[in-house]
Protein backbone atom coordinates (compact mmCIF):
# COMPACT_ATOMS: atom_id res chain seq x y z
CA UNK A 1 0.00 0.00 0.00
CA UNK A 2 1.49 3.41 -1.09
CA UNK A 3 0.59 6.51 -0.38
CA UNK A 4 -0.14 9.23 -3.55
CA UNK A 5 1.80 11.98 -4.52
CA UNK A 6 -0.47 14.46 -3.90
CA UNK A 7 -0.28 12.64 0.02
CA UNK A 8 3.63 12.72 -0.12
CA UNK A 9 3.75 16.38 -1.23
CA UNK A 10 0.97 17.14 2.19
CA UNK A 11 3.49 15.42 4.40
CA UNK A 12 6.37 16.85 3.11
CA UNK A 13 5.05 20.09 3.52
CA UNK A 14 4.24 19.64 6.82
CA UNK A 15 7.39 18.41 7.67
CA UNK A 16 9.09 21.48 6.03
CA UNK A 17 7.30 23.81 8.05
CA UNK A 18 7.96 21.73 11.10
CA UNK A 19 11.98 22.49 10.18
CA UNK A 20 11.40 25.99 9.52
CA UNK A 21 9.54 26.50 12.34
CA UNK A 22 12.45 24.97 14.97
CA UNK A 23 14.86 26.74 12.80
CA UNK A 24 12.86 29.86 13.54
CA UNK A 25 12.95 29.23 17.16
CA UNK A 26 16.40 27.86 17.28
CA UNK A 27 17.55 31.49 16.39
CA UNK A 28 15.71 33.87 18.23
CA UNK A 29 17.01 31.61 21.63
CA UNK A 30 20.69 32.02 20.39
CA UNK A 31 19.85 35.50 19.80
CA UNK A 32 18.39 35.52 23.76
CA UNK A 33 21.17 34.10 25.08
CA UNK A 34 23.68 36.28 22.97
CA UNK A 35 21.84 39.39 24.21
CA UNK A 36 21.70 38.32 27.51
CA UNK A 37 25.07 37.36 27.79
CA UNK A 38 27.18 38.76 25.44
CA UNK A 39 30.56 36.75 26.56
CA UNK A 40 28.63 33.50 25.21
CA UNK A 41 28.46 34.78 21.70
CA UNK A 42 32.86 35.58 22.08
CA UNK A 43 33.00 32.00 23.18
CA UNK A 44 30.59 30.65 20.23
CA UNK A 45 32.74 32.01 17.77
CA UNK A 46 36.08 30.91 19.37
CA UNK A 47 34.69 27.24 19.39
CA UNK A 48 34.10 27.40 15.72
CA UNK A 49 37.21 28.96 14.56
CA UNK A 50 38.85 26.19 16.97
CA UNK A 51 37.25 23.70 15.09
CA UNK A 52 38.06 25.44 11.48
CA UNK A 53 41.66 25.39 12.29
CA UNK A 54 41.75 21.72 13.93
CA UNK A 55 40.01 20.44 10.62
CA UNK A 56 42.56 22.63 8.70
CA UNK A 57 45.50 20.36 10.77
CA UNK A 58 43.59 16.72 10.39
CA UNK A 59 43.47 17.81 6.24
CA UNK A 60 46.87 19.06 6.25
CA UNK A 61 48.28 16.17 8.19
C-alpha cells in the first residue's frame, strides 16, 4: 500500500514547516542568550574557529 503523490507532497510540507519552524525558534534563543550574555556569543565564535583550524590540521596532516 502506497501513499499518492499528492499525500507525499501534504506530508512533506508539513514536515518542512515543522523544520522551519524549529529553525525559527532555534535562532531567536541564540539570539536571547547572545543578548543576555554577550561573553557566550565571544566563546561561540572561538569554538568554531577552533574547530576550522583543527580540521585545517587533520586535512593538512
Amino acid at each position: 500500500m502506497s501513499i499518492s503523490n499528492s499525500q507525499y507532497d501534504a506530508i512533506m510540507r508539513t514536515y518542512e514547516e515543522k523544520q522551519n519552524r524549529s529553525r525559527h525558534l532555534l535562532t531567536q534563543r541564540t539570539n536571547e542568550v547572545y543578548a543576555k550574555i554577550p561573553e557566550y556569543k565571544a566563546l561561540d565564535s572561538s569554538v568554531a574557529d577552533i574547530s576550522l583550524e583543527l580540521g585545517r590540521r587533520v586535512i593538512d596532516g
